[in-house]
C-alpha atoms as a PDB file:
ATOM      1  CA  UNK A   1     -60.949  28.471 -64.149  1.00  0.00           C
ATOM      2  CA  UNK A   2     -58.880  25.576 -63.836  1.00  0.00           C
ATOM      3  CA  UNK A   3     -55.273  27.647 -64.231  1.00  0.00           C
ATOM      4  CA  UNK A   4     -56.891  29.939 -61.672  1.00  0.00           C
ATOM      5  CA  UNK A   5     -57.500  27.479 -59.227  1.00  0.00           C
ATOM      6  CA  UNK A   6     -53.956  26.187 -59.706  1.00  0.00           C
ATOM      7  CA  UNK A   7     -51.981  29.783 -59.628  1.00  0.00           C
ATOM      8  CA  UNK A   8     -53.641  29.926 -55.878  1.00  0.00           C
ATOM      9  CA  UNK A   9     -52.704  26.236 -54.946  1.00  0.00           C
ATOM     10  CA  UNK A  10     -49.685  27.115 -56.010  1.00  0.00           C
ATOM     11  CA  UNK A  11     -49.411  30.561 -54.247  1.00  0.00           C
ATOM     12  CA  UNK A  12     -50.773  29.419 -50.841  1.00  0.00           C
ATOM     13  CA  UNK A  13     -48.233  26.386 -51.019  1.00  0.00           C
ATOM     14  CA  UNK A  14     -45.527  28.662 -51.814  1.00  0.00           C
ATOM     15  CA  UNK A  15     -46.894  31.232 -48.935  1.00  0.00           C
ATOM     16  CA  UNK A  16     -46.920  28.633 -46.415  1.00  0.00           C
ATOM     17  CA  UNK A  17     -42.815  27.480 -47.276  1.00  0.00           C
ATOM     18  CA  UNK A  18     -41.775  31.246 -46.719  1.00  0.00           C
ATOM     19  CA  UNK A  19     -43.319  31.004 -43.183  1.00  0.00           C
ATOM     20  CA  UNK A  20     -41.583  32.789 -40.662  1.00  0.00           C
ATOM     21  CA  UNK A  21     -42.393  30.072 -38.099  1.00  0.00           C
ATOM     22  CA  UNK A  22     -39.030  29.799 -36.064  1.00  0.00           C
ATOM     23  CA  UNK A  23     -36.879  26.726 -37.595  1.00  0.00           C
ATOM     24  CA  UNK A  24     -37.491  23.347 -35.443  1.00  0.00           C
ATOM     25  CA  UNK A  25     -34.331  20.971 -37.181  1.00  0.00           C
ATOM     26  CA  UNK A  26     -32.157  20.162 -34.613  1.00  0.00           C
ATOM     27  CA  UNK A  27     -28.332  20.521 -35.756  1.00  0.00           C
ATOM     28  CA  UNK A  28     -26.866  17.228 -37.038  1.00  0.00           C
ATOM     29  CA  UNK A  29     -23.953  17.974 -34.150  1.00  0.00           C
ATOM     30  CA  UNK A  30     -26.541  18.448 -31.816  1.00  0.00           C
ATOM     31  CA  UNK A  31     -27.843  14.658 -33.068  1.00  0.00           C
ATOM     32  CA  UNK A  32     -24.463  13.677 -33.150  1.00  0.00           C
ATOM     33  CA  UNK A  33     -23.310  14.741 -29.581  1.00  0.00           C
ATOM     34  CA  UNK A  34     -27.201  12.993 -28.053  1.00  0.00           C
ATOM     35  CA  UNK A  35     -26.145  10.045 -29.705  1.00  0.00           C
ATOM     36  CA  UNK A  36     -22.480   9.843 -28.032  1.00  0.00           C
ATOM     37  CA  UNK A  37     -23.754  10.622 -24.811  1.00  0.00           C
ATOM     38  CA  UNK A  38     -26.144   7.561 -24.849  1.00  0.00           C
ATOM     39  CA  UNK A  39     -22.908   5.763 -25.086  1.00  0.00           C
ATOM     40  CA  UNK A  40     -22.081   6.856 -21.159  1.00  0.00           C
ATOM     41  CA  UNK A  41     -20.486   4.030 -19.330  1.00  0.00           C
ATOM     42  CA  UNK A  42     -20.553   1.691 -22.017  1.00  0.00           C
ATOM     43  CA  UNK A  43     -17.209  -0.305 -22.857  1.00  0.00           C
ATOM     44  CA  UNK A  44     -16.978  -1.897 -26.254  1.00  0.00           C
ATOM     45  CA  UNK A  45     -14.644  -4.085 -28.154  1.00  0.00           C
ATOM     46  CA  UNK A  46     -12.618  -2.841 -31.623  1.00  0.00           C
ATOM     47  CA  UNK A  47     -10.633  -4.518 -34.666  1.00  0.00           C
ATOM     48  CA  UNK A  48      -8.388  -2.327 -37.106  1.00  0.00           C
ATOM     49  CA  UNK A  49     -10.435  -2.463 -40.247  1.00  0.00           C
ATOM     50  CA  UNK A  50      -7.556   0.224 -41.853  1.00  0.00           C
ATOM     51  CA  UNK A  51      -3.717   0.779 -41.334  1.00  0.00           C
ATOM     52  CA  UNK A  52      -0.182   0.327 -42.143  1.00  0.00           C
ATOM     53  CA  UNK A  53       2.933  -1.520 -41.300  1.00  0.00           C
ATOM     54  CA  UNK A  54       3.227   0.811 -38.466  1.00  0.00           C
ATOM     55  CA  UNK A  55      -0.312   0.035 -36.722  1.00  0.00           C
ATOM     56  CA  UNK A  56       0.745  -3.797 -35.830  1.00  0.00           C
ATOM     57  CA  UNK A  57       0.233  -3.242 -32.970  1.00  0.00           C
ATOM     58  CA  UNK A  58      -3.243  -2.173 -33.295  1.00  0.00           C
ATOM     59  CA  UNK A  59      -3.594  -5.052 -35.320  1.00  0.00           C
ATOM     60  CA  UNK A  60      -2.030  -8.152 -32.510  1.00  0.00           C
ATOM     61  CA  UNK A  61      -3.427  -6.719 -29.293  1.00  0.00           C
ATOM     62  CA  UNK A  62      -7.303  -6.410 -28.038  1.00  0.00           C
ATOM     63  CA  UNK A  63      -9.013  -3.099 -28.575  1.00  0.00           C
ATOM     64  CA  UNK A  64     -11.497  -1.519 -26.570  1.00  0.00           C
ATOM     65  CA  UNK A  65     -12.790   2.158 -26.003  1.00  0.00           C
ATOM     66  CA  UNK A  66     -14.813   3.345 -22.927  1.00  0.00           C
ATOM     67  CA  UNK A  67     -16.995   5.955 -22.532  1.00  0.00           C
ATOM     68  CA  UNK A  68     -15.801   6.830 -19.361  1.00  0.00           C
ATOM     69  CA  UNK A  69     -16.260  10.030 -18.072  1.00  0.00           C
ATOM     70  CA  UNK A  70     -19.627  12.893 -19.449  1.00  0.00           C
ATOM     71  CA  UNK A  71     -20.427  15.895 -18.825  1.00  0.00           C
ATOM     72  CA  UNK A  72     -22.584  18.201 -20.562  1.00  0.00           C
ATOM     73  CA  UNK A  73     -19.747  19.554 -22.998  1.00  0.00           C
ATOM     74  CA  UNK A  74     -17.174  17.350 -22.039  1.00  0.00           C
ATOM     75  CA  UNK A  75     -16.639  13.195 -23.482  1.00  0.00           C
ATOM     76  CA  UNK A  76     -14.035  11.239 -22.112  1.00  0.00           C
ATOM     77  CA  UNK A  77     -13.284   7.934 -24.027  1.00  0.00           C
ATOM     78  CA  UNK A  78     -10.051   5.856 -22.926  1.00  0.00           C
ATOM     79  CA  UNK A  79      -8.660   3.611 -26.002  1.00  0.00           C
ATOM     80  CA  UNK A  80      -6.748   0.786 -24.793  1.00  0.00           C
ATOM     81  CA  UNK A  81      -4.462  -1.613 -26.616  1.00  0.00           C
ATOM     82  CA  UNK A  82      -3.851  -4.720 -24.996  1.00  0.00           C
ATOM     83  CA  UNK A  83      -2.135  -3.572 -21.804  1.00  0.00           C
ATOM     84  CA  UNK A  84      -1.741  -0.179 -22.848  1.00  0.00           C
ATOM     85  CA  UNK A  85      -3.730   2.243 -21.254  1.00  0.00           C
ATOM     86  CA  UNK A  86      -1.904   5.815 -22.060  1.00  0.00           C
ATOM     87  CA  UNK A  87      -4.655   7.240 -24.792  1.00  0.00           C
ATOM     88  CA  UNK A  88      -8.014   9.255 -24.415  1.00  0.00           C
ATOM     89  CA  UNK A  89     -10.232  10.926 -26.904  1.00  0.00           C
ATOM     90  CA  UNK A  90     -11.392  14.115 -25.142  1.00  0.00           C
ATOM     91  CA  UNK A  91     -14.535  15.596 -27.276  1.00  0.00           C
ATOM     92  CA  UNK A  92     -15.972  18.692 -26.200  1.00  0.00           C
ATOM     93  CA  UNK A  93     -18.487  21.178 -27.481  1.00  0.00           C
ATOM     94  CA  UNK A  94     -17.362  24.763 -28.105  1.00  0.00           C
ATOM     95  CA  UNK A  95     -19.492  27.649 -28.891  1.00  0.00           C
ATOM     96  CA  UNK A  96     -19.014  27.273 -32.947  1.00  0.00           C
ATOM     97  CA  UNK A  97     -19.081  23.137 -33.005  1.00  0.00           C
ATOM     98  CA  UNK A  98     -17.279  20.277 -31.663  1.00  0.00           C
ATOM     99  CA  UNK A  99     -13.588  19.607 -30.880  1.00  0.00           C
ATOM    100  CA  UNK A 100     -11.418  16.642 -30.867  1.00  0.00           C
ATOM    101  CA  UNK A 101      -8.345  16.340 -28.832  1.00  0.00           C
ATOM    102  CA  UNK A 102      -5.821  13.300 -27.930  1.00  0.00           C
ATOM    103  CA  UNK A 103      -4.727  13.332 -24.367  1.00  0.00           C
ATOM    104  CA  UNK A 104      -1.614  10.776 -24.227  1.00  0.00           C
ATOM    105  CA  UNK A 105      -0.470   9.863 -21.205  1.00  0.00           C
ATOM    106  CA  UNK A 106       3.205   7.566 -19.694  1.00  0.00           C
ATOM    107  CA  UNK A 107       2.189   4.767 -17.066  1.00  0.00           C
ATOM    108  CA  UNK A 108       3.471   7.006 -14.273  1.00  0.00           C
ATOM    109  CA  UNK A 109       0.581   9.081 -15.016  1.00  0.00           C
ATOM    110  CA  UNK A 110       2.513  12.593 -16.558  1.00  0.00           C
ATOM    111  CA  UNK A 111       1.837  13.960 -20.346  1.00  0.00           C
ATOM    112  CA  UNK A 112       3.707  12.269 -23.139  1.00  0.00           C
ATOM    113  CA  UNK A 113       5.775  14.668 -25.253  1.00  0.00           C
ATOM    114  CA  UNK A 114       3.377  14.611 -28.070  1.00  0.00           C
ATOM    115  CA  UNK A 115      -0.069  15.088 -26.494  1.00  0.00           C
ATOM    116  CA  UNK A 116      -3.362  17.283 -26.548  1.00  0.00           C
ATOM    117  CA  UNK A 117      -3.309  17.477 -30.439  1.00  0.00           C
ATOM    118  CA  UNK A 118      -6.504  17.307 -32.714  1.00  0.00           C
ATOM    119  CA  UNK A 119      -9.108  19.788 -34.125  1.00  0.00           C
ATOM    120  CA  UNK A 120     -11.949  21.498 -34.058  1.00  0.00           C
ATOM    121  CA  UNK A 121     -15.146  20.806 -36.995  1.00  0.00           C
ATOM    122  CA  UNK A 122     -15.083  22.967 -39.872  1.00  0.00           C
ATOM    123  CA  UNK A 123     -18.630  22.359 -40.594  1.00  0.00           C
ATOM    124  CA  UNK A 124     -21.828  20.903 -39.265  1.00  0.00           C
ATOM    125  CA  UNK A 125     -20.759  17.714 -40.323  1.00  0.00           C
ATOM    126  CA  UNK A 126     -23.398  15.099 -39.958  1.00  0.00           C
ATOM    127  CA  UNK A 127     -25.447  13.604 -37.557  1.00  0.00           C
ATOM    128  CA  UNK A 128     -23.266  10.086 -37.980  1.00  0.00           C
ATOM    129  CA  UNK A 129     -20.240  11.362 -38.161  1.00  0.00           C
ATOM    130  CA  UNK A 130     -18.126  14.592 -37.904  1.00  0.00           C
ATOM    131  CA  UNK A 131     -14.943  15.495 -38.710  1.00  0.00           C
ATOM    132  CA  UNK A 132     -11.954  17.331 -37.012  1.00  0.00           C
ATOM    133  CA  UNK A 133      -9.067  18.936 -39.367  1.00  0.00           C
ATOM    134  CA  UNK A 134      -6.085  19.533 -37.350  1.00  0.00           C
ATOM    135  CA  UNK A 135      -5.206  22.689 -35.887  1.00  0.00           C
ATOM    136  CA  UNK A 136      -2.042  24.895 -35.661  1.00  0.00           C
ATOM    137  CA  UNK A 137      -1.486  23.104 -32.995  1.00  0.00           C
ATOM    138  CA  UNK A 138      -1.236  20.312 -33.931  1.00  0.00           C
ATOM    139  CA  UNK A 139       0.843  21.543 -37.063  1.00  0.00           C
ATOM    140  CA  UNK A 140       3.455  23.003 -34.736  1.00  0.00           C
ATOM    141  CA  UNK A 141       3.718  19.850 -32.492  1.00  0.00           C
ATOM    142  CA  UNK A 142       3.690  17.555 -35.610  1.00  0.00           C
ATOM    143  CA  UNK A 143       4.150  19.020 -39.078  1.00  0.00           C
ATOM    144  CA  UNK A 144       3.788  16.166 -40.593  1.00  0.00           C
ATOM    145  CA  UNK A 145       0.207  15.774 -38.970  1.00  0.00           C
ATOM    146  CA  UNK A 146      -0.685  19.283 -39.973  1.00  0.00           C
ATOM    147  CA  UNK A 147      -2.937  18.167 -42.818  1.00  0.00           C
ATOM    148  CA  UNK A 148      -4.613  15.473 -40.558  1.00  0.00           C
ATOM    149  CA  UNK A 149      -8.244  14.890 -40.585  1.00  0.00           C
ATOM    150  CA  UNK A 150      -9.883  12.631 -38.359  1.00  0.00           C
ATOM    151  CA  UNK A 151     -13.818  11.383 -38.036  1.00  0.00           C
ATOM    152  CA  UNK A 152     -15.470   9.836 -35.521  1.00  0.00           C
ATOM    153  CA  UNK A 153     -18.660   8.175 -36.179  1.00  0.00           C
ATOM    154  CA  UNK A 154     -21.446   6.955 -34.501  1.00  0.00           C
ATOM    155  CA  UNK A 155     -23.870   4.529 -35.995  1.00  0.00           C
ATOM    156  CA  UNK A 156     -26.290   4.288 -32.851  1.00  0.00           C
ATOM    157  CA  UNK A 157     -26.868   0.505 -32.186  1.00  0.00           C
ATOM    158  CA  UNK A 158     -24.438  -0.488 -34.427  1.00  0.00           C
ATOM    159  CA  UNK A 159     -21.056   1.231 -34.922  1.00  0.00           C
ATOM    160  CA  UNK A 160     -18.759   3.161 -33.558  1.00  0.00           C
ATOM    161  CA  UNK A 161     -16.186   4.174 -35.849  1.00  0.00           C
ATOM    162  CA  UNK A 162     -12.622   6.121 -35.042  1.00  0.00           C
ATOM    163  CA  UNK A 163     -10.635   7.181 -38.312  1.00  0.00           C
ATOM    164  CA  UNK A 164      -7.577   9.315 -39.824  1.00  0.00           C
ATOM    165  CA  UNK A 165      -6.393  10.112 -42.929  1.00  0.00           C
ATOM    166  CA  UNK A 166      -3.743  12.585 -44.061  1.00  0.00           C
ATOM    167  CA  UNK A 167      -4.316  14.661 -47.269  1.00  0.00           C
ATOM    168  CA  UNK A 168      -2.394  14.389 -50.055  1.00  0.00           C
ATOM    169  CA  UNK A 169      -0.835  10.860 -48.968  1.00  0.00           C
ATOM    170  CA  UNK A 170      -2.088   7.122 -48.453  1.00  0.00           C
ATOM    171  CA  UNK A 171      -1.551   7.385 -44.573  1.00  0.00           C
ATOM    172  CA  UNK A 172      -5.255   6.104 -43.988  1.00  0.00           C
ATOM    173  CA  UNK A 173      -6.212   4.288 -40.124  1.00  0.00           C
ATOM    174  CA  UNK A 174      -9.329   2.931 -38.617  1.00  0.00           C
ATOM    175  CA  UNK A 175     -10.687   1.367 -35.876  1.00  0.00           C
ATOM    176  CA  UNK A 176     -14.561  -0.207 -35.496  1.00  0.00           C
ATOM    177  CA  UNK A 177     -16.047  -0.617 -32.119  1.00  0.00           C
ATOM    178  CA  UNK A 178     -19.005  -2.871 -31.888  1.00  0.00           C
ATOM    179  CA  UNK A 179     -21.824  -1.464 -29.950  1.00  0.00           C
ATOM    180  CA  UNK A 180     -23.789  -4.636 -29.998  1.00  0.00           C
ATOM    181  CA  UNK A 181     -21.782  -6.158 -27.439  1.00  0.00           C
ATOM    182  CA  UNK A 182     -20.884  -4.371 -24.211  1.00  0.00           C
ATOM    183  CA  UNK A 183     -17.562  -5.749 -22.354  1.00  0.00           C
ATOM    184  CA  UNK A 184     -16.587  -5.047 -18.952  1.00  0.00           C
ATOM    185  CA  UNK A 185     -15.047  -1.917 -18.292  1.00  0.00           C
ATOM    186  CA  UNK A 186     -11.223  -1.718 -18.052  1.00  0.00           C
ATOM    187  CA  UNK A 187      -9.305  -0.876 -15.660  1.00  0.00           C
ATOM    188  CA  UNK A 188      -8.919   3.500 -15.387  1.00  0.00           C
ATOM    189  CA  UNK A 189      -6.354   5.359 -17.967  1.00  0.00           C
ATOM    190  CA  UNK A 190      -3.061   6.002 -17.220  1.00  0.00           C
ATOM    191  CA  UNK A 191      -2.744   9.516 -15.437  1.00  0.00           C
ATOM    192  CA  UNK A 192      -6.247   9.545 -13.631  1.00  0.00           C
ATOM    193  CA  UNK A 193      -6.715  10.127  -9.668  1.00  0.00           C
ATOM    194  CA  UNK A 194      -8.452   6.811  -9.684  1.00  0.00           C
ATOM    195  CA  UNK A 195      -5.573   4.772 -11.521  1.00  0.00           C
ATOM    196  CA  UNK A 196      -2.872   6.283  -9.012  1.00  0.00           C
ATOM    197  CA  UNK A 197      -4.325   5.519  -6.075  1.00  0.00           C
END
């Protein structure tokens, strides 16, 4: 009676986890692109917790990212570097995941030579963090950043975490943002309407 009792505990339960209810887990990117957005607006100060000889300047000069400009499936996030304001992270959703380009810019506002290079997720990633192999590109515009792979992550409350590495070398970089404590925004990127007025 007992093993009886148990073959239909067990069948029910077993019943019940091949349910055809729809699924209702939200994608981690899905998590992952709520979280960024909450960011909006926000301006936060960095440090170089990673890098070489060549990111000394990274390392002497103030750091801070804004989350300047969202739209629904567009992020805009200006890195600046003491007084340099030519970089911004552009992350946008696609139809298959999410996509991370660099838009580099000169102070008189027009595209650096190297410029608009990043990747697209290979994966679903996770809802902290997600990563973006380079594309071709990328690959074209700088072989020797074809095998580039770079992660952003978000650690809501906490963290906010920018990072490269290159397979098959040591060329490793990263950059921490605190999102405890909120600084003024800076002044617009290089290349903007607002910033050439």
């Amino acid at each position: 009676m007992r093993t009886s009792i148990l073959l239909v505990a067990a069948t029910l339960f077993l019943s019940a986890c091949g349910s055809s209810e729809p699924s209702t887990r939200v994608p981690a990117r899905d998590v992952f692109w709520a979280n960024l957005q909450q960011l909006c607006g926000g301006a936060f100060p960095g440090k170089l917790v990673r890098g070489n000889e060549s990111d000394s300047a990274f390392a002497s000069q103030p750091m801070v990212m804004h989350v300047r400009e969202c739209a629904e499936n567009e992020v805009r996030i200006p890195f600046h570097v003491g007084e340099d304001r030519s970089r911004t992270w552009v992350l946008t959703r696609t139809e298959t995941g999410l996509r991370l380009k660099h838009d580099h810019r000169l102070e008189d506002g027009s595209e650096d030579e190297i410029t608009q290079y990043g990747g697209d997720t290979a994966s679903e990633g996770d809802a902290e963090w997600q990563e973006f192999p380079a594309d071709a590109f990328t690959a074209s515009l700088i072989p020797a950043a074809a095998t580039n792979v770079w992660t952003i992550e978000i650690i809501p409350g906490e963290r906010f975490a920018y990072a490269l590495r290159r397979e098959g070398t040591d060329r490793r970089f990263r950059v921490e943002f605190d999102l405890t404590t909120p600084v003024e925004a800076p002044p617009a990127p290089w290349g903007t309407e607002e910033e050439m007025e």
